[in-house]
Protein backbone atom coordinates (compact mmCIF):
# COMPACT_ATOMS: atom_id res chain seq x y z
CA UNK A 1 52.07 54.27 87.03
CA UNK A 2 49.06 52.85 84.96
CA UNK A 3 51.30 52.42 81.93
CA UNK A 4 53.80 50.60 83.87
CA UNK A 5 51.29 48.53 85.07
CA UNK A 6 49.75 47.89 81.88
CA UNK A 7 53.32 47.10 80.39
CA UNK A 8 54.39 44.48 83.28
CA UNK A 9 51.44 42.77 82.66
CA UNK A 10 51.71 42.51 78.94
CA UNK A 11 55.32 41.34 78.94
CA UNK A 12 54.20 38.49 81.20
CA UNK A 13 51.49 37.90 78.87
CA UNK A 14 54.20 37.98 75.67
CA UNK A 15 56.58 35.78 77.82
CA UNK A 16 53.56 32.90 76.95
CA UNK A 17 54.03 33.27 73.15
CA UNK A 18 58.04 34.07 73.30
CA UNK A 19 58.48 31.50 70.65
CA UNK A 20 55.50 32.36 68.07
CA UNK A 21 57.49 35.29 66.01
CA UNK A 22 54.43 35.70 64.05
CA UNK A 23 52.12 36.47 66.70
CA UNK A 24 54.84 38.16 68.31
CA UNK A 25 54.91 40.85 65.09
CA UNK A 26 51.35 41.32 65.09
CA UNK A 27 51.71 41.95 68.57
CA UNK A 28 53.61 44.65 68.01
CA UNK A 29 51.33 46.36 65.87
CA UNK A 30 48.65 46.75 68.72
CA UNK A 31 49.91 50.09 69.92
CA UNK A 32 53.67 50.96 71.73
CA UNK A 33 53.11 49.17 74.46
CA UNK A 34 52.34 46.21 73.04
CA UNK A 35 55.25 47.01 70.05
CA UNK A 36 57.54 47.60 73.26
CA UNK A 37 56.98 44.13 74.97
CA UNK A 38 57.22 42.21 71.77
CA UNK A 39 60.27 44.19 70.27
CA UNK A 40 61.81 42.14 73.49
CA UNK A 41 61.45 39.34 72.95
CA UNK A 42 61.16 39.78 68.74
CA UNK A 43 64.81 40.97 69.13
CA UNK A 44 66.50 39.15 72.31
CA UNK A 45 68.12 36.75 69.23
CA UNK A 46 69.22 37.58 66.01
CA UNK A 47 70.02 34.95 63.56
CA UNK A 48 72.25 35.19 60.53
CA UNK A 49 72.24 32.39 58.61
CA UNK A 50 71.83 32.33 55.21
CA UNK A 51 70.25 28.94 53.15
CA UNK A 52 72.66 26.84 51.24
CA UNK A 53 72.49 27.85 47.34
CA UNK A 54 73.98 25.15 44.95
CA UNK A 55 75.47 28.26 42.78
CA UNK A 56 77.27 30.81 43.49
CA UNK A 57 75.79 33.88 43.00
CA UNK A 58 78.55 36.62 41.93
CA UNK A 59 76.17 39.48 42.85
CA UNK A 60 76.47 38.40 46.23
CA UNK A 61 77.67 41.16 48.65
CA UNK A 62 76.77 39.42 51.42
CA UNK A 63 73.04 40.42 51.82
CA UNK A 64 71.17 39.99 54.77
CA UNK A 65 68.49 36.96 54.39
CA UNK A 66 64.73 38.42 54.08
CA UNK A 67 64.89 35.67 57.50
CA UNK A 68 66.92 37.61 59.35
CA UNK A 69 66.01 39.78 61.71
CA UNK A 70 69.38 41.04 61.47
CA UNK A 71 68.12 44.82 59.71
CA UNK A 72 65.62 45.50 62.02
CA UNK A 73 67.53 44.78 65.42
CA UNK A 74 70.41 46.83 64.50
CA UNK A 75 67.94 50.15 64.42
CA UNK A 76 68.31 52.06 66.86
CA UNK A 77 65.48 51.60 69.11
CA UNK A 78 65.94 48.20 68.96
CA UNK A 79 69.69 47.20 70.06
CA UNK A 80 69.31 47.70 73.85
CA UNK A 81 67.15 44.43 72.88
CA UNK A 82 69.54 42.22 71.31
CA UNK A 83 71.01 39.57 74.10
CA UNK A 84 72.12 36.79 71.51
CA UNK A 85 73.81 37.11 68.28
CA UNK A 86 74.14 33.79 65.73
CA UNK A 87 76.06 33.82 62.48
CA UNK A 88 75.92 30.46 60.98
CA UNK A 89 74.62 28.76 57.89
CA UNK A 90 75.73 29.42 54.43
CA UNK A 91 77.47 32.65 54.56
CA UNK A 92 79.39 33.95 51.05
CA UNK A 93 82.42 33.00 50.43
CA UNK A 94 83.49 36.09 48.94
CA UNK A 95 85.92 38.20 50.10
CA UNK A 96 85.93 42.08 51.55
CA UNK A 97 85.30 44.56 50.56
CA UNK A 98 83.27 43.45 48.00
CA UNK A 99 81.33 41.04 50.80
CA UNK A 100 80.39 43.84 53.42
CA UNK A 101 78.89 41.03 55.53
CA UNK A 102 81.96 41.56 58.28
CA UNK A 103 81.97 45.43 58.38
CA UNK A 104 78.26 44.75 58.53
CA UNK A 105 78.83 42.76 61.57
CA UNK A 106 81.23 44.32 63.44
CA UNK A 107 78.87 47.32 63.54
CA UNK A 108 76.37 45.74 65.05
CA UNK A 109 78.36 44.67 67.83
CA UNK A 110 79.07 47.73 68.92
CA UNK A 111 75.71 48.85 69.38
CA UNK A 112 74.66 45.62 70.67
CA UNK A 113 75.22 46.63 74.24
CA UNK A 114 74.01 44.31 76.48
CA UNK A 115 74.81 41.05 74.14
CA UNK A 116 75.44 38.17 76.78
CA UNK A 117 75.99 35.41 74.00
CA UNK A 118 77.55 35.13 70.59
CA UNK A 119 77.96 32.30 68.07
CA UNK A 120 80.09 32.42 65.03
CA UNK A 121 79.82 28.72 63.17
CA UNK A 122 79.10 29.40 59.91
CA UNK A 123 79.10 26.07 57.45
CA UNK A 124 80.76 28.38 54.08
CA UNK A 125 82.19 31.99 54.65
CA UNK A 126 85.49 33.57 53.73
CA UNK A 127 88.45 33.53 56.23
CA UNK A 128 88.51 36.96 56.91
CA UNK A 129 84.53 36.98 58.16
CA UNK A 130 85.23 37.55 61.26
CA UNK A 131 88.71 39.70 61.57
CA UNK A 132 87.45 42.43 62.24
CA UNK A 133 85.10 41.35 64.62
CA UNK A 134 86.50 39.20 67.20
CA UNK A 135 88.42 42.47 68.44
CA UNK A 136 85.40 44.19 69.01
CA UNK A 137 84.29 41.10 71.26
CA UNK A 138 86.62 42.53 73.92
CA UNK A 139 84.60 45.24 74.74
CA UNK A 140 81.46 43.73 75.44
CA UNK A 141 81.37 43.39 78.92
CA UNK A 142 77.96 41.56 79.48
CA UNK A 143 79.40 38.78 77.02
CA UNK A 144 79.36 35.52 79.43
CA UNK A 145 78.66 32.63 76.66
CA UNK A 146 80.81 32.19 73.16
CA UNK A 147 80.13 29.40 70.92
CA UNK A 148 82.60 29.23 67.92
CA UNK A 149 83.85 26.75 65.20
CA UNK A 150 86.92 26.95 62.86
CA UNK A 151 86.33 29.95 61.11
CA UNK A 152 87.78 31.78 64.55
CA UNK A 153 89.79 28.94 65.91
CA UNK A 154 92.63 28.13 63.10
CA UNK A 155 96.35 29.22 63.66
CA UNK A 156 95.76 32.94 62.44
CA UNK A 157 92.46 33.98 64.95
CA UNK A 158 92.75 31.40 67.63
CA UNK A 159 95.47 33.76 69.52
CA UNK A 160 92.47 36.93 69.48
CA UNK A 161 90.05 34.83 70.31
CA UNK A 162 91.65 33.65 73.58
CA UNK A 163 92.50 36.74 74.95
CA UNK A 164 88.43 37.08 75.96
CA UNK A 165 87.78 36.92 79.48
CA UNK A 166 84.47 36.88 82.09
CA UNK A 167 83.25 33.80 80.01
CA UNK A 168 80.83 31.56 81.70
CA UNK A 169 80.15 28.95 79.01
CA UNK A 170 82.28 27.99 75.92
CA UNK A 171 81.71 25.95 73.19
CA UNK A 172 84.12 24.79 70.58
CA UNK A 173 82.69 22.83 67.42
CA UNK A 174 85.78 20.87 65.66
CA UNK A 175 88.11 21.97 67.74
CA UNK A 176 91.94 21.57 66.01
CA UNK A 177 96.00 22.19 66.94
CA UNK A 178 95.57 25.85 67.20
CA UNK A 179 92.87 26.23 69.40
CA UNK A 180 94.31 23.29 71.68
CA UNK A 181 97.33 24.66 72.34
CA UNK A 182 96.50 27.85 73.59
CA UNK A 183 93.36 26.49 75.09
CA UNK A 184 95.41 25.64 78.75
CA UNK A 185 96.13 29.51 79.39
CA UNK A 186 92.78 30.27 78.24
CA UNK A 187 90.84 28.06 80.60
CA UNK A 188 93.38 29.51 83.10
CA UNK A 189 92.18 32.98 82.28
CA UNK A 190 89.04 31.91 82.50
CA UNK A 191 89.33 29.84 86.04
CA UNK A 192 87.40 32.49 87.97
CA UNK A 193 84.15 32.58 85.78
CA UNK A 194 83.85 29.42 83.36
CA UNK A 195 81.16 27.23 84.37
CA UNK A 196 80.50 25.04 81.09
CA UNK A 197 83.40 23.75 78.76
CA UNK A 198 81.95 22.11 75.37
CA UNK A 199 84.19 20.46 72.77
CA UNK A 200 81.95 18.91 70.02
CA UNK A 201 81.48 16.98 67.06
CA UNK A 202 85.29 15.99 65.61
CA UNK A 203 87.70 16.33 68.70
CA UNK A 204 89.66 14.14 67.09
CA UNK A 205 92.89 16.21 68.06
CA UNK A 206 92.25 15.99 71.52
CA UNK A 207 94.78 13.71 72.65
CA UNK A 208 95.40 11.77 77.15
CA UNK A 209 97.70 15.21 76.72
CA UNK A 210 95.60 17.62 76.27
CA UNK A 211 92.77 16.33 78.53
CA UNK A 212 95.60 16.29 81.29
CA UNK A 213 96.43 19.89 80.37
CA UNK A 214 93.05 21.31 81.48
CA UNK A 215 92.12 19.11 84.04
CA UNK A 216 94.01 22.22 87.04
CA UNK A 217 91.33 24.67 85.43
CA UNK A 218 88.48 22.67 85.83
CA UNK A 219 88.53 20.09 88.38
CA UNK A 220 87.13 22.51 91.14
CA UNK A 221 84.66 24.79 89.13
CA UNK A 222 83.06 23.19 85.99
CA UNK A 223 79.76 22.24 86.13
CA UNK A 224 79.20 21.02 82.87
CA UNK A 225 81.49 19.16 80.24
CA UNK A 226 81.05 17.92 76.59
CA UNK A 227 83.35 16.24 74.71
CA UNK A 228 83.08 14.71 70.72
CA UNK A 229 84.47 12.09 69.23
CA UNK A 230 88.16 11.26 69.53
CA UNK A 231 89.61 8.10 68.60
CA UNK A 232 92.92 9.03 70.49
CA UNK A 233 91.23 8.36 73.34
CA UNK A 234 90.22 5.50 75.13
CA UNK A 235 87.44 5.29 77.62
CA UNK A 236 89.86 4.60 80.42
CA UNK A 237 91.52 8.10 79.55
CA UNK A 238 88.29 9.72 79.76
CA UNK A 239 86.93 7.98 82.63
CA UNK A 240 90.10 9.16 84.56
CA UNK A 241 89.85 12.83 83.53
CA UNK A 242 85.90 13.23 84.51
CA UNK A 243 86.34 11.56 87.57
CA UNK A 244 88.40 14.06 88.97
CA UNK A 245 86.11 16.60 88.43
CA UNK A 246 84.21 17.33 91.63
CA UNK A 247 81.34 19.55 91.17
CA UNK A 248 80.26 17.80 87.56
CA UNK A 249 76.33 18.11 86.81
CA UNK A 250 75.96 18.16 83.25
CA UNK A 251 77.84 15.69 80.89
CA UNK A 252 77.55 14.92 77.13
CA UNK A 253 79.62 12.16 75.49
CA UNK A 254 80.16 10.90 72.56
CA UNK A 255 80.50 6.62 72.49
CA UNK A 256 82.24 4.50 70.25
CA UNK A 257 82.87 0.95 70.75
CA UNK A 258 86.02 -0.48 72.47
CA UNK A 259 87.38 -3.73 73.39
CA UNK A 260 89.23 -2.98 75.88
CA UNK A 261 87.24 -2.43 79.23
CA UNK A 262 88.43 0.85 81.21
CA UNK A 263 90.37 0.08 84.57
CA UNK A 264 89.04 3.22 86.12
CA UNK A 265 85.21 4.22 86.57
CA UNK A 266 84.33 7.35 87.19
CA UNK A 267 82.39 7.86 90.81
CA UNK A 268 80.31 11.38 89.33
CA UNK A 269 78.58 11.76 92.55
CA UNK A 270 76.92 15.30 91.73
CA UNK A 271 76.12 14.16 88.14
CA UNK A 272 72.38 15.11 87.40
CA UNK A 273 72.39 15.17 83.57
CA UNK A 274 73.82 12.68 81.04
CA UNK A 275 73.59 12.91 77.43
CA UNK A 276 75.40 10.31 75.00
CA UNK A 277 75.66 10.36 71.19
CA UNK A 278 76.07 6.78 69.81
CA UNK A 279 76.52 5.05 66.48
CA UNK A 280 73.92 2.74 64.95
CA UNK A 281 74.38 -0.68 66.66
CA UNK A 282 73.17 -3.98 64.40
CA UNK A 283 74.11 -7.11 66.86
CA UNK A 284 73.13 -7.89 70.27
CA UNK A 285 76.78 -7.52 71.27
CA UNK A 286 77.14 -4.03 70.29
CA UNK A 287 73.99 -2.93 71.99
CA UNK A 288 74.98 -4.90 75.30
CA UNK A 289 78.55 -2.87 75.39
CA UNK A 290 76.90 0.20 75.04
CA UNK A 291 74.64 -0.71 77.75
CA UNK A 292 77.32 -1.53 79.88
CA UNK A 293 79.26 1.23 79.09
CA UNK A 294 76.25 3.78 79.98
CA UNK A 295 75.78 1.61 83.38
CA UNK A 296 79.84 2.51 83.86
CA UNK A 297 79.16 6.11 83.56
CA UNK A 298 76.35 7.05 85.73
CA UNK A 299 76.72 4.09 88.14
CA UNK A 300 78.25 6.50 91.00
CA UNK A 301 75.55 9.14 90.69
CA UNK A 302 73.53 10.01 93.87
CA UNK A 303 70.54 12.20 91.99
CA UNK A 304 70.13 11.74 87.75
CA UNK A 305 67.38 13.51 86.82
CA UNK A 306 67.76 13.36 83.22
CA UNK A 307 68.86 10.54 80.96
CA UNK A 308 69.38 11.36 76.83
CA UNK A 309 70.42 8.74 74.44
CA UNK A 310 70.58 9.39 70.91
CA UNK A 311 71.32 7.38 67.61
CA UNK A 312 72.97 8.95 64.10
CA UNK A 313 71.84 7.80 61.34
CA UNK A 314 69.63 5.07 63.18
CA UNK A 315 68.33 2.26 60.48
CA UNK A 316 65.12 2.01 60.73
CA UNK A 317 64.91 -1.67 60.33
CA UNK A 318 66.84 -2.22 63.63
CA UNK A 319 65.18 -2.53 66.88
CA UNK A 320 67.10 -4.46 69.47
CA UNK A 321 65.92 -3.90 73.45
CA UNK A 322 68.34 -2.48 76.05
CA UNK A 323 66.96 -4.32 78.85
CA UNK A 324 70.08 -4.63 80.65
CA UNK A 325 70.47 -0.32 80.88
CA UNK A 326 66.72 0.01 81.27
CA UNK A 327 67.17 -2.35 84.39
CA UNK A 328 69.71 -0.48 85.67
CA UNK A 329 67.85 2.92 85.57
CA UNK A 330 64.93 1.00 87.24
CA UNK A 331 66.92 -0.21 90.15
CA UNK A 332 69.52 2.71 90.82
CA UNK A 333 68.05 5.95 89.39
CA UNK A 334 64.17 5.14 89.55
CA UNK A 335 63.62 8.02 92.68
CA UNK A 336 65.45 10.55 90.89
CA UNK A 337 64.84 10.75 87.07
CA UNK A 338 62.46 13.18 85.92
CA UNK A 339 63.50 13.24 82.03
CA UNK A 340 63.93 9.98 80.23
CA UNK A 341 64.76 10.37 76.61
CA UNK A 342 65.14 7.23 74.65
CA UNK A 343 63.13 8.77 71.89
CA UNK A 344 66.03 6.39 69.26
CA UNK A 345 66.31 3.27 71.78
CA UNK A 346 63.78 0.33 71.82
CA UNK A 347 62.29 -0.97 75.37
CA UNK A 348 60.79 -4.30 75.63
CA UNK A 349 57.38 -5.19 77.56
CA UNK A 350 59.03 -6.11 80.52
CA UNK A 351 61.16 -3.44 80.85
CA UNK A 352 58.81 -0.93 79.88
CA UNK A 353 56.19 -2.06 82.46
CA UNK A 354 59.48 -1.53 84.90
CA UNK A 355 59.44 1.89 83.84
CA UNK A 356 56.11 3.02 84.20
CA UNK A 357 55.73 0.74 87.62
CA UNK A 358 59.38 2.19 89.13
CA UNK A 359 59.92 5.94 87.68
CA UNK A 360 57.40 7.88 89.07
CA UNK A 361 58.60 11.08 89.04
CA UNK A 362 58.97 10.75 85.51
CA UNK A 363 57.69 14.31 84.11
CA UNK A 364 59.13 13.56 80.55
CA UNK A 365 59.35 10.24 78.66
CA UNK A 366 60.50 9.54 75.32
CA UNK A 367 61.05 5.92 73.71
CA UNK A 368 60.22 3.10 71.14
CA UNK A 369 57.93 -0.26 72.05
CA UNK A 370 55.86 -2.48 70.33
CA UNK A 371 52.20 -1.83 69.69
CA UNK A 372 50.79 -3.53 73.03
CA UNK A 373 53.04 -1.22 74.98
CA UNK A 374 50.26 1.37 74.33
CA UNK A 375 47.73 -0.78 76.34
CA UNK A 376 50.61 -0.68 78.89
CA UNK A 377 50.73 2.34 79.13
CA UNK A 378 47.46 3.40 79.44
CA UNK A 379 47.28 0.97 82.53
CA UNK A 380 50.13 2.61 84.16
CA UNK A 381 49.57 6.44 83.42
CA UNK A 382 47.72 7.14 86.84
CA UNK A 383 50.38 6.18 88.73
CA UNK A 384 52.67 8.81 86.88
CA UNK A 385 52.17 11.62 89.39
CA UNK A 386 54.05 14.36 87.90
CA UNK A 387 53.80 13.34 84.02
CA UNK A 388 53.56 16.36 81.51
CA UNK A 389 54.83 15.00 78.48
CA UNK A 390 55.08 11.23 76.69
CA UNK A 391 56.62 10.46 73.09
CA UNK A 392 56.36 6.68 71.66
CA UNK A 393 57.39 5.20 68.50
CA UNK A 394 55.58 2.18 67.62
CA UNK A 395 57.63 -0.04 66.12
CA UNK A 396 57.08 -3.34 64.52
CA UNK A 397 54.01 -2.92 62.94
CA UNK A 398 52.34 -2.85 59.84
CA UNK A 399 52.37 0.27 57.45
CA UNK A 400 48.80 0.49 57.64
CA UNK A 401 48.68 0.61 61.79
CA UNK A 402 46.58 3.49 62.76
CA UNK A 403 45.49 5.11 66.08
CA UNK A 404 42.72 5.48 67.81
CA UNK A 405 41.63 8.71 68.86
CA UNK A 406 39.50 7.06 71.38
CA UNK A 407 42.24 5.35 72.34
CA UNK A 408 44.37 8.34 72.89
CA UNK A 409 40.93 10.18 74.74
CA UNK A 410 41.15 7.41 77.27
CA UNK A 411 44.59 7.54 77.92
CA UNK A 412 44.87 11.62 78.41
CA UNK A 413 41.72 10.62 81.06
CA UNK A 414 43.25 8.55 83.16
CA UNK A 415 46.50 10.31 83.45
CA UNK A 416 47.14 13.08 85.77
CA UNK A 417 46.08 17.17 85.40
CA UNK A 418 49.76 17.52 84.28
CA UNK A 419 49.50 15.59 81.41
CA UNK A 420 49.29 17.74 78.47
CA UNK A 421 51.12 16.31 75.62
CA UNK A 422 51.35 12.50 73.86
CA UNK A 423 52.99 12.20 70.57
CA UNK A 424 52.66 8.80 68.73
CA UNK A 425 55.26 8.18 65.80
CA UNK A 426 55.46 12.03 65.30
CA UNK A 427 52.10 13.11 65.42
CA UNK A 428 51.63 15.25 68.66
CA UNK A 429 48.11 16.07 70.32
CA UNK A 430 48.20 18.64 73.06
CA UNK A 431 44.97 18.21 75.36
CA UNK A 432 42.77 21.91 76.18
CA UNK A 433 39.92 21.96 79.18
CA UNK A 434 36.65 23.40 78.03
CA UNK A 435 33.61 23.97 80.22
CA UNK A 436 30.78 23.42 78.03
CA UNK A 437 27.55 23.67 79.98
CA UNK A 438 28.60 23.19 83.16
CA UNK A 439 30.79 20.34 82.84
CA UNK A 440 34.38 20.23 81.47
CA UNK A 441 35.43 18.46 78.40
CA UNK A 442 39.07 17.49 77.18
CA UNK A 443 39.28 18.41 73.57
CA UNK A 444 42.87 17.43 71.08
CA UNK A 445 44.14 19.75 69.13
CA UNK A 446 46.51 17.92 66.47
């Protein structure tokens, strides 16, 4: 009983440092208790994916990356650990049997037991990687999440792959023809268990069609939807598809800009979680569209707790305000929004001082302001109840601007217990409590 004890309490211990695979190993050197609790969570993941190497190297037989804790989790003590499995990167683009990479793999997954998730989106590989592994995917029964890209989704392995059933989330990167077509009877398959549906990055093949042809599998049970970019359709398409999905929390978009308004808006009412991907915008008119079309999107919901915009390829030279979305967030979502990330997006005085006066649940905030927003917020962090973490970019100053440490002390004083974290233009501090002769001191570690 004492060496459960003393187990239960290390693993909650571990649970602290799950991230830290360094400590983690040393951990696991203390004595078998310790090795058993860290083995855990050392092993819950195993990554395969290989660095990109600008030759190829002939002697290549598809070795496992020193990285990769790929080896060690397939020994036997250490399988009935392994709950995620990720093949990605660079894999060699050799073919078997010289590449033993799939045999390799496909032996693994038999002893990995209790996997619940598997990715396969390798950037380079050979076609066959996977053959003789996707058939060995059937007989995992605790599999619930499968994330793949083309290399098991093209006209030869897409009809394997959709046999798999008991899935709770899937996630298709670059989704083509193949895939598409049989993807109806596969979310119909699916109907009783699938909770998430993601199609990302280059969805360019997903046509008013095909959005139609899922829409009886999903209006009543997903939860969460992605979709990528796809000029074949316009935002009045997608508009009409999410809307009729009733029990939507979790959406992530990707926006481009169109001239035609949509006639339909979507009324998400159970939307809690909106994420958009946008291109880099260089005129007031752009940035006002996109601010409109955001508005359009989470206008109808009744609780948004968490708000993500995000730039590609964002030119640093470009910092136009989105007052007009920042006032909307202020006025209809203020109550309910506990996560605002516009770590890419610039917020004027005004609106910022909206922000910090109106969002009070706020528990993570993430934006770009001028310098005298810092003074702003350092007036307004008291009243930030529940604050934990807060990210600025200061923009529009000179190379030389520095902070003040002082500045930064004062700040993490008058702000709440919860406040832990401030990170100015990438540099993070993380504040620690000391008691140093009876009184207690806040000390930054950088």
């Amino acid at each position: 009983m004492a060496a459960k004890l003393v187990y239960d309490l290390i693993v909650r211990v571990m649970e602290l440092c799950h991230d830290d695979y360094g400590l983690l190993a040393q951990c696991a050197l203390v004595n078998w208790e310790f090795n058993r609790a860290a083995s855990r969570m050392l092993y819950s993941k195993v990554v395969l994916s290989p660095h990109f190497k600008p030759v190829l190297d002939l002697r290549d037989a598809g070795a496992i990356p020193e990285s990769s804790n790929f080896a060690s989790a397939s020994l036997p003590r250490n399988v009935q650990y392994v709950l995620a499995l990720e093949v990605s990167g660079y894999i060699s683009p050799r073919p078997p049997p010289r590449n033993t990479l799939p045999e390799r793999i496909t032996k693994a997954l038999v002893t990995f037991v209790n996997l619940v998730s598997v990715r396969y989106t390798p950037v380079t590989y050979h076609e066959n990687l996977f053959d003789q592994s996707i058939p060995t995917l059937h007989n995992l029964r605790s599999l619930v999440e499968l994330t793949v890209n083309a290399s098991c989704t093209d006209d030869v392995r897409a009809p394997a792959i959709v046999e798999l059933t008991g899935l709770r989330k899937l996630t298709l990167y670059n989704p083509g023809r193949a895939i598409l077509q049989l993807l109806p009877k596969w979310l119909e398959r699916l109907q009783a268990t699938l909770v998430e549906l993601h199609l990302r990055d280059n969805c360019g093949s997903v046509t008013p069609g095909v959005l139609k042809s899922f829409l009886p599998y999903l209006e009543n049970t997903v939860q969460a939807f992605t979709l990528g970019l796809s000029y074949s359709l316009t935002d009045n398409d997608v508009f009409t598809f999410l809307g009729q999905i009733t029990r939507l929390k979790r959406l992530e978009l990707r926006y481009y800009w169109q001239l035609k308004p949509p006639q339909t808006l979507p009324n998400l009412l159970s939307l809690r979680s909106f994420t958009v991907t946008y291109p880099p915008q260089y005129t007031r008119k752009e940035v006002d569209e996109f601010d409109k079309w955001v508005r359009r999107t989470i206008a109808g919901s009744l609780d948004l707790q968490t708000l993500t915009l995000y730039c590609e390829g964002r030119d640093a030279s470009i910092y136009l305000s989105h007052n007009s979305l920042v006032g909307h967030i202020t006025q209809k979502h203020a109550t309910s929004l506990r996560y605002l990330d516009l770590a890419l997006t610039f917020v004027g005085m005004d609106k910022l001082e909206d922000i910090l006066t109106s969002c009070t649940q706020l528990e993570e905030i993430a934006l770009q302001m001028g310098k005298n927003g810092l003074t702003l917020f350092r007036a307004k962090v008291s009243g930030l109840k529940q604050l934990r973490t807060a990210s600025f970019q200061i923009r529009n100053v000179p190379r030389t601007y520095q902070m003040n440490i002082i500045f930064l002390t004062e700040i993490m004083d008058r702000g709440q217990p919860s406040l832990r974290r401030l990170s100015l233009n990438n540099i993070s501090w993380e504040v620690s409590e000391h008691f140093i002769y009876g009184r207690c001191h806040t000390i930054f570690f950088r």
